[in-house]
N, C-alpha and C. Protein backbone atom coordinates (compact mmCIF):
# COMPACT_ATOMS: atom_id res chain seq x y z
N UNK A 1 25.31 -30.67 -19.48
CA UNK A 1 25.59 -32.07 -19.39
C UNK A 1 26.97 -32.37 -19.90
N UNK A 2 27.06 -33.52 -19.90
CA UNK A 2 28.48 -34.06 -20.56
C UNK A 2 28.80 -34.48 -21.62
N UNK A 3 29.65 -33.56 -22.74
CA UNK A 3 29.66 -33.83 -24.33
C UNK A 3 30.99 -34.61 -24.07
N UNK A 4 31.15 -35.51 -25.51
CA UNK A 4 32.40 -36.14 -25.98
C UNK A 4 31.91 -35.41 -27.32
N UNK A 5 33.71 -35.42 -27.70
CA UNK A 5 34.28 -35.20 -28.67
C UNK A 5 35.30 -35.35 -29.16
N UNK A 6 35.83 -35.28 -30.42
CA UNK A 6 37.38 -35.99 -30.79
C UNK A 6 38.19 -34.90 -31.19
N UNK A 7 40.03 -34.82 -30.56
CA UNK A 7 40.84 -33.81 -30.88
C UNK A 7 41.57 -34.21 -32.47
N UNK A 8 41.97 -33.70 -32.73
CA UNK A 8 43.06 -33.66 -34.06
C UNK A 8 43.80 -35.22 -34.47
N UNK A 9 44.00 -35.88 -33.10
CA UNK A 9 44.61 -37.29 -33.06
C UNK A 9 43.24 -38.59 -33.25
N UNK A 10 42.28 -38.13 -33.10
CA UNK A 10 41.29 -38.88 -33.12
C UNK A 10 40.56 -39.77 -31.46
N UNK A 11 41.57 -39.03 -31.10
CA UNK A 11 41.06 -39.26 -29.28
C UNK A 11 39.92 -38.90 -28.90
N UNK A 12 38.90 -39.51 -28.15
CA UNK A 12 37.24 -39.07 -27.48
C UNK A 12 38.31 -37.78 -26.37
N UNK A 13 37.84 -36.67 -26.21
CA UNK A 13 37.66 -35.87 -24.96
C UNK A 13 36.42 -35.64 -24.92
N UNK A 14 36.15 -35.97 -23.23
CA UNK A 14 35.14 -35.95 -22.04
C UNK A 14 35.37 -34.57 -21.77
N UNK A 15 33.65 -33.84 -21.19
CA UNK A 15 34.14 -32.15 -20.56
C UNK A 15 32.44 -32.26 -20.29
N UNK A 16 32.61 -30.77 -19.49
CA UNK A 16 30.98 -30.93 -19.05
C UNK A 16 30.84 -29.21 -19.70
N UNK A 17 29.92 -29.24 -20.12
CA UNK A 17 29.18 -27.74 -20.46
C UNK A 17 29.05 -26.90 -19.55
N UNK A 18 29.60 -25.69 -19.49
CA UNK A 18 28.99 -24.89 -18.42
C UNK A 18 28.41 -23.82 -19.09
N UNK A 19 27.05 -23.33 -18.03
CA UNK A 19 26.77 -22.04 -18.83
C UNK A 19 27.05 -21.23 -18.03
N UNK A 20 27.23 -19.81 -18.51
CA UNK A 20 27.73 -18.80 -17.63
C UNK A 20 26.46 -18.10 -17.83
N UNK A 21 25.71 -18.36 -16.32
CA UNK A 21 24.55 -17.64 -16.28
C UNK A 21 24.49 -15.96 -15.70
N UNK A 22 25.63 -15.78 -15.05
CA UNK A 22 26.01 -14.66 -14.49
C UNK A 22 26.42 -13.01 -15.73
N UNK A 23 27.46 -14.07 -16.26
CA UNK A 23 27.75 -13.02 -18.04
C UNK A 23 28.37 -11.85 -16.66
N UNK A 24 28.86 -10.81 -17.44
CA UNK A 24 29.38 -9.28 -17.11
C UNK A 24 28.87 -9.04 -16.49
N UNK A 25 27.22 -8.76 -16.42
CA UNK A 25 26.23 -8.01 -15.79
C UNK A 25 25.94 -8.37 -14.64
N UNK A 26 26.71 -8.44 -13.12
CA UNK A 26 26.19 -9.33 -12.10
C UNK A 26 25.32 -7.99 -11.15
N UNK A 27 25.10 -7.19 -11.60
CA UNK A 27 24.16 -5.86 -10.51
C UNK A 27 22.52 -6.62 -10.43
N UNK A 28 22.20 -7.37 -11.09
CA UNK A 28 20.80 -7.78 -10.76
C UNK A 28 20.89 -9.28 -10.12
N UNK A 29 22.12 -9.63 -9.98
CA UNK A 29 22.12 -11.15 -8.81
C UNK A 29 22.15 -10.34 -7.68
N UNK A 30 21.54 -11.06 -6.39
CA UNK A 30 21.45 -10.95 -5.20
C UNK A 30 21.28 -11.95 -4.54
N UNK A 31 22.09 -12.31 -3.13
CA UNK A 31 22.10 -13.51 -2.56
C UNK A 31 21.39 -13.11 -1.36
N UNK A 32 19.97 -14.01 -0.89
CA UNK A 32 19.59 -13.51 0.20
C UNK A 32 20.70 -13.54 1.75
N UNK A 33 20.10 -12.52 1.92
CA UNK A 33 21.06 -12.16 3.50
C UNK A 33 22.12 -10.90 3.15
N UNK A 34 22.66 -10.73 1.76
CA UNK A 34 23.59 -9.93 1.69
C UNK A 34 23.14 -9.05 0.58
N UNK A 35 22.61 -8.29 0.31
CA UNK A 35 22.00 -7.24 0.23
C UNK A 35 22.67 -6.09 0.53
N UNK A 36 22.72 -4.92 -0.36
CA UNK A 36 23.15 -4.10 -0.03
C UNK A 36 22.64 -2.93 0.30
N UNK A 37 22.26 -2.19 1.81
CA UNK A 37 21.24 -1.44 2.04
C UNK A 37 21.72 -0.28 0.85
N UNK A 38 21.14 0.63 0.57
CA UNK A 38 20.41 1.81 -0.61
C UNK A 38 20.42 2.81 0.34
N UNK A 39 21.12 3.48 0.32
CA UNK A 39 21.74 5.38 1.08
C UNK A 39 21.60 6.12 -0.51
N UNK A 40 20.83 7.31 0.76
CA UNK A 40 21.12 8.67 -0.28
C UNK A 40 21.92 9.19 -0.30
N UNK A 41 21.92 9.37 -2.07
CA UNK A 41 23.63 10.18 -1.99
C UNK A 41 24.25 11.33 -1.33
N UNK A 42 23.00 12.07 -0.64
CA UNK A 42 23.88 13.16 -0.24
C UNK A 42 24.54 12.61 1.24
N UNK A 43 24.57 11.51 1.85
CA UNK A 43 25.58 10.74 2.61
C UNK A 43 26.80 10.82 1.90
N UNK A 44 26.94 10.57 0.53
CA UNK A 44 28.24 10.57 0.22
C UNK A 44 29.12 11.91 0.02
N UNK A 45 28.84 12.78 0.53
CA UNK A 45 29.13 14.28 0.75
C UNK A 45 30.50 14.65 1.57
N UNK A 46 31.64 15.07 1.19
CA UNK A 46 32.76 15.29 2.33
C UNK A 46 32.80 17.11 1.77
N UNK A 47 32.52 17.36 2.73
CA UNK A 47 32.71 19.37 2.84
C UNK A 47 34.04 19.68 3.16
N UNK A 48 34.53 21.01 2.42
CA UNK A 48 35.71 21.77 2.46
C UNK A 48 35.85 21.98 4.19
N UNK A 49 37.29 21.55 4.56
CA UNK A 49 37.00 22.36 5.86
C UNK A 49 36.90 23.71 5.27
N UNK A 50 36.38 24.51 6.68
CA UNK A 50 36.44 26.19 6.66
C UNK A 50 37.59 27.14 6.67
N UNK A 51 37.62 28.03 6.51
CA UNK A 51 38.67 28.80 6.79
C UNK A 51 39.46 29.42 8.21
N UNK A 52 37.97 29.13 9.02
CA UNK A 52 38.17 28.84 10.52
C UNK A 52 39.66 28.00 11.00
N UNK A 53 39.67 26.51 10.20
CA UNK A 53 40.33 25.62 10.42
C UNK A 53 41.76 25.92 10.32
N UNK A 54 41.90 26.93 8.91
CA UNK A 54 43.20 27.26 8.76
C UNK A 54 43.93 28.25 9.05
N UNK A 55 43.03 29.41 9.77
CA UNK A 55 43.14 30.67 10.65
C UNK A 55 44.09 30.47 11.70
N UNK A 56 43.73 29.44 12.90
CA UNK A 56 44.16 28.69 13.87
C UNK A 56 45.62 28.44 14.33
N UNK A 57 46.12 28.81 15.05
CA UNK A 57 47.62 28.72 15.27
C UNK A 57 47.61 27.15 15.51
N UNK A 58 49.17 26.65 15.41
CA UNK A 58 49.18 25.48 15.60
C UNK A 58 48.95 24.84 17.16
N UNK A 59 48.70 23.80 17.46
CA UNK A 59 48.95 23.65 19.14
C UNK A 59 50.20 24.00 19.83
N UNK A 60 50.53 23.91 21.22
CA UNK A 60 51.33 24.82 21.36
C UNK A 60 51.92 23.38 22.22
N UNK A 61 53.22 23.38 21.88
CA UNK A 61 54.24 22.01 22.35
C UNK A 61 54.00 21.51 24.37
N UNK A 62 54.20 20.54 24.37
CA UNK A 62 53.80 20.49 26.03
C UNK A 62 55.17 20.96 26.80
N UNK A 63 55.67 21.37 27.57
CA UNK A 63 56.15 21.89 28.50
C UNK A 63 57.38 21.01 28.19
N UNK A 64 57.26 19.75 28.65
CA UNK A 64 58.34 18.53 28.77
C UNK A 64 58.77 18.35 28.01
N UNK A 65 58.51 18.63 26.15
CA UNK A 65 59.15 18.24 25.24
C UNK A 65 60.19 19.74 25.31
N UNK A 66 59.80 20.78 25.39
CA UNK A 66 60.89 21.61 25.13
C UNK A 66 62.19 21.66 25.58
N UNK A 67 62.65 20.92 26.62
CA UNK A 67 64.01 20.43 27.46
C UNK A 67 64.36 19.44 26.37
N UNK A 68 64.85 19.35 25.37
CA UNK A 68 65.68 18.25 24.22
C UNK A 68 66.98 18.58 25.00
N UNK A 69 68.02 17.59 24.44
CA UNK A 69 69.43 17.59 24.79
C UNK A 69 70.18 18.33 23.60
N UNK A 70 69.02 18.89 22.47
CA UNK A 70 69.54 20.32 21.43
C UNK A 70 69.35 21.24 22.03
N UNK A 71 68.64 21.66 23.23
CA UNK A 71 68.35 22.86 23.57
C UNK A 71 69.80 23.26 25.23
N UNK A 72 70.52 22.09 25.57
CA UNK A 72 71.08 21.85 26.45
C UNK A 72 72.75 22.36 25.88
N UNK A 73 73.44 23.13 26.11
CA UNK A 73 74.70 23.61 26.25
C UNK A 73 75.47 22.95 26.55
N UNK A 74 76.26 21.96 25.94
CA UNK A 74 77.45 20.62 26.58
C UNK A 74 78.34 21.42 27.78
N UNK A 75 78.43 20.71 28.53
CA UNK A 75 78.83 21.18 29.47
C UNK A 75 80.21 19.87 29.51
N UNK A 76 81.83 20.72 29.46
CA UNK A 76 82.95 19.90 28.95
C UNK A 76 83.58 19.24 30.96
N UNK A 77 84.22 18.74 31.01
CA UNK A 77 84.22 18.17 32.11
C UNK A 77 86.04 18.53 32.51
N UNK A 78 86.80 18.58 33.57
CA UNK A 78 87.93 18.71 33.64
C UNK A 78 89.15 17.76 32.97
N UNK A 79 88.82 16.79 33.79
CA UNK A 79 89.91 15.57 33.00
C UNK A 79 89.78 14.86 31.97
N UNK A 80 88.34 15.17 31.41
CA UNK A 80 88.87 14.50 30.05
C UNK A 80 88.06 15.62 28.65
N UNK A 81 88.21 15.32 27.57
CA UNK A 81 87.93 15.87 26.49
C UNK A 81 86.43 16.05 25.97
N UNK A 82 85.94 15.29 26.48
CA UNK A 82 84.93 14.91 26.39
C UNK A 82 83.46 15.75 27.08
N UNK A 83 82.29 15.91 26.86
CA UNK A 83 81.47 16.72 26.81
C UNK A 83 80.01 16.09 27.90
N UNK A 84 79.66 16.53 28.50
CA UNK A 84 78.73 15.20 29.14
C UNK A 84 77.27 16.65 28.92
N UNK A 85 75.86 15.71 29.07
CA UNK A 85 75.03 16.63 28.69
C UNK A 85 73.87 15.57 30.20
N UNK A 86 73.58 16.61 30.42
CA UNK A 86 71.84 16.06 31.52
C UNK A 86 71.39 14.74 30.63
N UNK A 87 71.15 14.33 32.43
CA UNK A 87 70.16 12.77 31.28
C UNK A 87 68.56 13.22 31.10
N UNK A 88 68.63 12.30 29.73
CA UNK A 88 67.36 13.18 29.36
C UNK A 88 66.01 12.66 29.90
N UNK A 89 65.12 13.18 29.59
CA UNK A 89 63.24 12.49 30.05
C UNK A 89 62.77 11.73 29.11
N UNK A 90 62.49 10.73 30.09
CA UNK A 90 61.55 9.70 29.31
C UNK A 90 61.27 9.74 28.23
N UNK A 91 60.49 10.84 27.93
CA UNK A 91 59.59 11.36 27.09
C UNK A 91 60.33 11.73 25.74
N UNK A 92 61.49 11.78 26.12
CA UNK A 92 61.43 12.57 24.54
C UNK A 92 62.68 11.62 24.01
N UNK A 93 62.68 10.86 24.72
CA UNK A 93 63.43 9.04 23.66
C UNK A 93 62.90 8.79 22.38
N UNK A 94 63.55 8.15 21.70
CA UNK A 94 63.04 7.76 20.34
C UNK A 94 62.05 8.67 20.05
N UNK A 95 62.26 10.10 19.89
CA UNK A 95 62.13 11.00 19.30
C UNK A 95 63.02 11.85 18.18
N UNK A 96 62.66 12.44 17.33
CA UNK A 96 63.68 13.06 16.19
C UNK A 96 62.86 14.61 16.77
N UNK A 97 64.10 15.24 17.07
CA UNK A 97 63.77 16.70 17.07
C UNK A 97 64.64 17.34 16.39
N UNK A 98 64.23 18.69 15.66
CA UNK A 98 65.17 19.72 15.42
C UNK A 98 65.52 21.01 16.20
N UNK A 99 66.56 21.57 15.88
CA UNK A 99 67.10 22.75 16.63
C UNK A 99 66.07 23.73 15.95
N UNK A 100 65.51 24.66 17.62
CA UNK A 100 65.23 25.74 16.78
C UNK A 100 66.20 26.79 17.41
N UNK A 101 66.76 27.49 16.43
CA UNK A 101 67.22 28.84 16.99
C UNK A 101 66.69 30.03 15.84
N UNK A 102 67.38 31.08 16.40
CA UNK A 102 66.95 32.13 15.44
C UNK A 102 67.37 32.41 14.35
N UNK A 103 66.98 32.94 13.22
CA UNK A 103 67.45 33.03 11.80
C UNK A 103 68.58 34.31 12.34
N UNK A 104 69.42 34.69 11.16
CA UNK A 104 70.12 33.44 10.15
C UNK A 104 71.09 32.60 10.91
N UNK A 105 70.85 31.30 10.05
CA UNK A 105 71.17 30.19 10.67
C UNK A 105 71.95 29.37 9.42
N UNK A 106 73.47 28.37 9.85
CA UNK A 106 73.56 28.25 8.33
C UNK A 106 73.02 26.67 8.69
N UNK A 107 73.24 26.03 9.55
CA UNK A 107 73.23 24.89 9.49
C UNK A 107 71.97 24.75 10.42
N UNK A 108 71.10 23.35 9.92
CA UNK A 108 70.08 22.75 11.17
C UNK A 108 70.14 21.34 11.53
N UNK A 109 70.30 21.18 12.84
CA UNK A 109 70.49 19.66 13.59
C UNK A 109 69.13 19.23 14.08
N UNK A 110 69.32 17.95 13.36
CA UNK A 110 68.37 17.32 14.14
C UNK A 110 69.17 16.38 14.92
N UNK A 111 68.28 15.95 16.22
CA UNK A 111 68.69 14.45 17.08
C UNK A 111 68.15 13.77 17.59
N UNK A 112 68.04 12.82 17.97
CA UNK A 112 67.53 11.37 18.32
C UNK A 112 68.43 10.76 19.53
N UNK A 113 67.52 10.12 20.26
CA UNK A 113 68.55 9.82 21.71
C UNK A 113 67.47 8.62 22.32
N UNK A 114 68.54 7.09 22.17
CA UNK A 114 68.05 6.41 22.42
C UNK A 114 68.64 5.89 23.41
N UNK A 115 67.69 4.54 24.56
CA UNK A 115 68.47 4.19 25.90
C UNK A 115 68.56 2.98 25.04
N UNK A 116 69.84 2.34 25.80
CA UNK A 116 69.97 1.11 26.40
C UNK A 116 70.63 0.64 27.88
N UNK A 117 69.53 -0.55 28.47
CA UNK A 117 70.04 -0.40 29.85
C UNK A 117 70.13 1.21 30.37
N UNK A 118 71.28 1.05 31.53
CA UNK A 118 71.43 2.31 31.77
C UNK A 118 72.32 3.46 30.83
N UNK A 119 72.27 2.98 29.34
CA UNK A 119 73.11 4.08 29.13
C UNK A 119 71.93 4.73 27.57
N UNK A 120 72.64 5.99 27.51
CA UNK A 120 71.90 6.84 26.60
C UNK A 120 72.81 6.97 25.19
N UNK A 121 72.47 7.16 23.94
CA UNK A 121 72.94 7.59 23.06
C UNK A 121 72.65 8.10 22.32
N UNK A 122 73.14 9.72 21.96
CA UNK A 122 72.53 10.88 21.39
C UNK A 122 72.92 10.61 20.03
N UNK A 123 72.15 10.31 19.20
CA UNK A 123 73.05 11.08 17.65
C UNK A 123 72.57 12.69 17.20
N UNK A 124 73.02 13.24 16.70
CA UNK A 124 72.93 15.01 16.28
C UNK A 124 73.71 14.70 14.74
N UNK A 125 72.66 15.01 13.59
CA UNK A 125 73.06 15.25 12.67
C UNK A 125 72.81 16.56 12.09
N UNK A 126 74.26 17.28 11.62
CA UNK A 126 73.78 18.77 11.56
C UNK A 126 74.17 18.86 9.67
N UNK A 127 73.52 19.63 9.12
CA UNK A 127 72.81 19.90 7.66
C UNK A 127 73.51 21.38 7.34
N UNK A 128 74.25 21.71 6.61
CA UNK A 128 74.35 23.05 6.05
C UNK A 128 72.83 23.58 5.37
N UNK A 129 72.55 24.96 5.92
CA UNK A 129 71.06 25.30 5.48
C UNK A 129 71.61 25.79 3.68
N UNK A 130 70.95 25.12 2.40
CA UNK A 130 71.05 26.21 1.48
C UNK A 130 70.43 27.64 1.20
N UNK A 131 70.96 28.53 1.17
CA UNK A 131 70.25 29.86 1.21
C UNK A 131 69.19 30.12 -0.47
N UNK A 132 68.15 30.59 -0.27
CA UNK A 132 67.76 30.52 -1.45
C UNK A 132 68.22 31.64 -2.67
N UNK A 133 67.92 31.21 -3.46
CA UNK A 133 68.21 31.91 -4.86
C UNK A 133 70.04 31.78 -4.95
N UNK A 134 70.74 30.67 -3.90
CA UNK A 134 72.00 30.41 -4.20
C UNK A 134 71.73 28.84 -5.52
N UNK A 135 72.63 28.33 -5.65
CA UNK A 135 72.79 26.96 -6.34
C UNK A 135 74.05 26.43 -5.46
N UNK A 136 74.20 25.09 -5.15
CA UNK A 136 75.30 24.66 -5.27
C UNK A 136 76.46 24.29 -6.16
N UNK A 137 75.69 24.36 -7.34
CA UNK A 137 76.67 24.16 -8.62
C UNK A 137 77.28 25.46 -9.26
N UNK A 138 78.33 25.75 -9.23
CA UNK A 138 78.60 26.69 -9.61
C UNK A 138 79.38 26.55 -11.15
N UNK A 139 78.95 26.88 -11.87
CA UNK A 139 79.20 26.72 -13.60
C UNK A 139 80.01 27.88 -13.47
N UNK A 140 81.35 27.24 -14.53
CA UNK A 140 82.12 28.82 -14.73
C UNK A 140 82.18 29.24 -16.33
């Protein structure tokens, strides 16, 4: 209900009582309709994959992705300086690929080749590989 009472100044404050019938413990309220169905725990079970799983070679790339414009040899043109490369497939636009070639290798490129309209633009960013058990810091 609704108590009055007086603050420090001698003012009535108005307030209504609440009880907190709920408290911490709300696992024994239940609202009909929402209910929570009761599973056995061994539903809650997630198994190791097998060793099967990790035996397994990886999938093997589709045909069309292997033509990148990294795998393509610039081919330089007569009159000017400049390098022109095959236009590329659909498919492998707004894609990031890397170079594979064979070890040893010092550096690895990746590239990305996006359209606009009719025109294409390759970026190729190439990485010096660090060799291991080197440092780059060399302390003297």
């Amino acid at each position: 209900g609704i108590r009055a009472s007086l603050d420090s100044s001698g003012s009535r404050i108005h307030g209504n009582r609440m009880d907190n019938t709920c408290g911490e413990d709300q696992d024994g309220i239940s609202v009909a309709g929402f209910e929570v169905p009761r599973s056995p725990d061994a539903s809650y079970n997630n198994p190791y994959p097998g060793n099967e799983d990790e035996a397994r070679d990886p999938p093997l790339v589709p045909p069309h992705l292997q033509h990148t414009l990294l795998s393509f040899p610039a081919v330089s043109t007569r009159d000017t300086s400049s390098s022109t490369l095959p236009l590329p497939q659909n498919v492998i636009l707004n894609h990031l690929y890397i170079e594979n070639r064979e070890s040893p290798r010092s550096v690895v490129a990746l590239g990305i080749t996006h359209r606009f309209r009719s025109k294409y633009v390759t970026v190729v960013l190439y990485k010096p590989i660090q060799r291991r058990g080197t440092s780059s810091n060399n302390s003297s």
